[in-house]
Protein backbone atom coordinates (compact mmCIF):
# COMPACT_ATOMS: atom_id res chain seq x y z
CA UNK A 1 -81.02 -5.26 9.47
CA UNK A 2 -77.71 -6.74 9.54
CA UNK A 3 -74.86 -4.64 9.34
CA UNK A 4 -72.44 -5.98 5.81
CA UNK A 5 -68.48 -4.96 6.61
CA UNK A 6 -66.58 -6.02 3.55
CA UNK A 7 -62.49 -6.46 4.80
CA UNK A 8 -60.09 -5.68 1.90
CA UNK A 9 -57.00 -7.91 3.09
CA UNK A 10 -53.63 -5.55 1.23
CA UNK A 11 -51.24 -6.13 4.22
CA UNK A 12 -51.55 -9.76 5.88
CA UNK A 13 -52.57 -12.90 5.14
CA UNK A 14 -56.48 -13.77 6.14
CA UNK A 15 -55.19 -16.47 9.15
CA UNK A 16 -52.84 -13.26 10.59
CA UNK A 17 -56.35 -10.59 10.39
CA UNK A 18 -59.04 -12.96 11.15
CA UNK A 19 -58.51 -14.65 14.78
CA UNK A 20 -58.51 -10.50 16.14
CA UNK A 21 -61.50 -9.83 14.76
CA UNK A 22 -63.28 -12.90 15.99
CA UNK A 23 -61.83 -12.68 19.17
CA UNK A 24 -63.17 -9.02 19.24
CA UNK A 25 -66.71 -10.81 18.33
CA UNK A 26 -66.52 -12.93 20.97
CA UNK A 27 -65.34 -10.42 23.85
CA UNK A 28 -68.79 -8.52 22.71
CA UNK A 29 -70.44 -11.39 23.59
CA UNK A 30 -71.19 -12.37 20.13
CA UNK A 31 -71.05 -15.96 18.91
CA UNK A 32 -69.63 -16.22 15.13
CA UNK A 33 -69.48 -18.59 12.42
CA UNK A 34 -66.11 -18.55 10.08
CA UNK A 35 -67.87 -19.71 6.89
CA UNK A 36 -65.16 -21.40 4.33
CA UNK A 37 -65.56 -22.23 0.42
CA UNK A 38 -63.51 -25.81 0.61
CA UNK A 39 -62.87 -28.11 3.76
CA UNK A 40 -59.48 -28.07 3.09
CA UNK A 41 -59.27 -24.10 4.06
CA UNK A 42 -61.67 -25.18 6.96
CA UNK A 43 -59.45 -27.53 8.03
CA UNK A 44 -56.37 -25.47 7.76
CA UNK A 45 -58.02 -22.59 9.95
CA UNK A 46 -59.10 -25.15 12.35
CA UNK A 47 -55.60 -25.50 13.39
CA UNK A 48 -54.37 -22.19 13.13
CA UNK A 49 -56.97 -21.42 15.70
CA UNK A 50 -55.60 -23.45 18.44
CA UNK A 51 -52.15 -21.90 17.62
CA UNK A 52 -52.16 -18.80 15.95
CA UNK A 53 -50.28 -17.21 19.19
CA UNK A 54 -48.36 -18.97 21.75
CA UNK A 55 -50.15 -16.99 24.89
CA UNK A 56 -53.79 -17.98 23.73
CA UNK A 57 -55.65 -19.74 21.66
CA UNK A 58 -59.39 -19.42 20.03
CA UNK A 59 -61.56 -22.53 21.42
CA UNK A 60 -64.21 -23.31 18.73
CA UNK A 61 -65.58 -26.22 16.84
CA UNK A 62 -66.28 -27.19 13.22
CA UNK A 63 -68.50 -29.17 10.58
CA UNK A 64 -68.44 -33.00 12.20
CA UNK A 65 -68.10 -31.87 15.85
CA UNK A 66 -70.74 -33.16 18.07
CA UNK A 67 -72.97 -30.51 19.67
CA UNK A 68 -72.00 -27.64 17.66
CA UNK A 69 -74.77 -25.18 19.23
CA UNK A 70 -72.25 -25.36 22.46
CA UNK A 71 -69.19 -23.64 20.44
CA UNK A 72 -69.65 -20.29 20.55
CA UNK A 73 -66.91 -19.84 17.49
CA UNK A 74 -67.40 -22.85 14.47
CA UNK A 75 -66.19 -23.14 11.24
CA UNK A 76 -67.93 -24.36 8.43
CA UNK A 77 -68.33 -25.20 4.45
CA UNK A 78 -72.51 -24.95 5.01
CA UNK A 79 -74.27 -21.71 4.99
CA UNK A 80 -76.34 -22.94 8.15
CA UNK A 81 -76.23 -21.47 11.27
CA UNK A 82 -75.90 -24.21 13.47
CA UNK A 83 -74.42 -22.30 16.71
CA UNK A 84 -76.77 -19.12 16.29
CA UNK A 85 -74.03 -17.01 15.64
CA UNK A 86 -74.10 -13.25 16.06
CA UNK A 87 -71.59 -12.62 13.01
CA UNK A 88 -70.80 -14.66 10.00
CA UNK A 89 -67.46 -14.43 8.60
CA UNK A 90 -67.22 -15.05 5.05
CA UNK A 91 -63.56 -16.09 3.77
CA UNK A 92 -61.81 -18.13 0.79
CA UNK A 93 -64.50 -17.26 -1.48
CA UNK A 94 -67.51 -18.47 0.29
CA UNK A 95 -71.16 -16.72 -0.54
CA UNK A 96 -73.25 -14.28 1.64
CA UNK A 97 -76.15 -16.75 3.23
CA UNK A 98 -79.33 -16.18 1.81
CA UNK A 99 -80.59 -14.32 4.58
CA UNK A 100 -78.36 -12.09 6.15
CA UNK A 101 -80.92 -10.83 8.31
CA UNK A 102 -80.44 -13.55 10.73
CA UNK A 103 -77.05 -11.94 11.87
CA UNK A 104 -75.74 -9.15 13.57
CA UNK A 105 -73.23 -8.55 11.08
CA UNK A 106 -71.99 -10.18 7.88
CA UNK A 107 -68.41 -10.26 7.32
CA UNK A 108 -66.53 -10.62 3.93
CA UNK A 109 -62.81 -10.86 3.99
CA UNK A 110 -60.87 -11.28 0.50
CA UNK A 111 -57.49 -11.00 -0.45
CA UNK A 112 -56.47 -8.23 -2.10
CA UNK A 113 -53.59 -10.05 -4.37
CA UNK A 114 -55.74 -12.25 -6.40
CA UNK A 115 -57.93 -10.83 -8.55
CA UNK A 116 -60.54 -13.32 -8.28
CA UNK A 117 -61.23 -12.49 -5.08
CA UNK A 118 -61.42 -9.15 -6.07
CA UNK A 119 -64.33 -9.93 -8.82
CA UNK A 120 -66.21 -12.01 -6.54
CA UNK A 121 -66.18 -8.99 -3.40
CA UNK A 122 -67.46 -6.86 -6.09
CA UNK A 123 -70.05 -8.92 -7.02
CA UNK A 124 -70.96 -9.29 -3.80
CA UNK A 125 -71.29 -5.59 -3.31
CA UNK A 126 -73.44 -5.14 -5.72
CA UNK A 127 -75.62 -7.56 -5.56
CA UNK A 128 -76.27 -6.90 -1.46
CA UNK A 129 -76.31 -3.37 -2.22
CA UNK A 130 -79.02 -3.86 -5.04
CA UNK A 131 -80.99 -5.72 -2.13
CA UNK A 132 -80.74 -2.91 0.13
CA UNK A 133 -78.39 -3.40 2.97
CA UNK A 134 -75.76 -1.25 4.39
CA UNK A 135 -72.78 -1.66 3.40
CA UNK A 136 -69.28 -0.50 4.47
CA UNK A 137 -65.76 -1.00 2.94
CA UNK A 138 -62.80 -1.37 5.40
CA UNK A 139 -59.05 -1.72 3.62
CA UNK A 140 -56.25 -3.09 5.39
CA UNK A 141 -53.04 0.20 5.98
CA UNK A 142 -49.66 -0.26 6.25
CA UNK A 143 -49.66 -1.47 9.44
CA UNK A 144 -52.33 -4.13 9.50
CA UNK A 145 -55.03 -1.85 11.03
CA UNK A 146 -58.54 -0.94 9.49
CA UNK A 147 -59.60 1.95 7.38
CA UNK A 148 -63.38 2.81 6.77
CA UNK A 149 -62.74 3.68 3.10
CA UNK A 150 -66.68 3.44 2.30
């Protein structure tokens, strides 16, 4: 059964949090899937990945790309799973997949400012706790790091 971490963004924005956690995905060998609810946002964090920090980058592809099995990171608007990622990342409001059970680990980041967000992660919560999957609740602290809160 997947594992279903929930990421309560209170301290940064989701393009400052995200790119360590997938790069923490990908040093575990993991291949992930960032999983967007508009192109536009896609879009946007298909940039920021290529300069997010001066020293590095995150190499990945996204929806139109040719051979996207090959990209171990890819962004997308589609629930597929077209790189047989490891871990999806769920952001900007997009929906669990259907079957969760195809990944390692589920990841749902919303913003804690905006209270639709808010709604929505709580809906999510309880309708893939209702289904029977573990579930754990991380909120961002002061300083940007992650507390298990649940």
């Amino acid at each position: 059964m997947a594992e279903i971490f929930f990421y309560h963004l209170t301290e940064s924005p989701l393009e400052e949090a995200l790119p360590t956690l997938v790069e923490k995905s990908v040093g575990r060998g993991w291949r992930a899937s960032i999983q967007t609810s508009a192109a536009e946002k896609r879009d946007a964090l298909d940039l920021h990945l290529w300069s997010y920090r001066p020293e590095t980058f995150l190499p990945h592809g996204r929806d139109g790309d040719e051979r996207p099995a090959d990209h171990p990171v890819f962004l997308t608007v589609s629930p597929d799973n077209v790189n047989g990622s490891h871990i999806r990342f769920l952001v900007d409001g997009a929906s669990p997949p259907h079957d969760v059970t195809a990944y390692e680990r589920v990841v749902l980041m919303f913003d804690g400012l905006d209270e639709q967000a808010l709604d929505a992660a709580r809906g999510n919560w309880k309708e893939l706790k209702a289904a029977g999957h573990n579930l754990s609740y991380y909120q961002q602290n002061a300083g940007g790091g992650w507390e298990k809160k649940a």
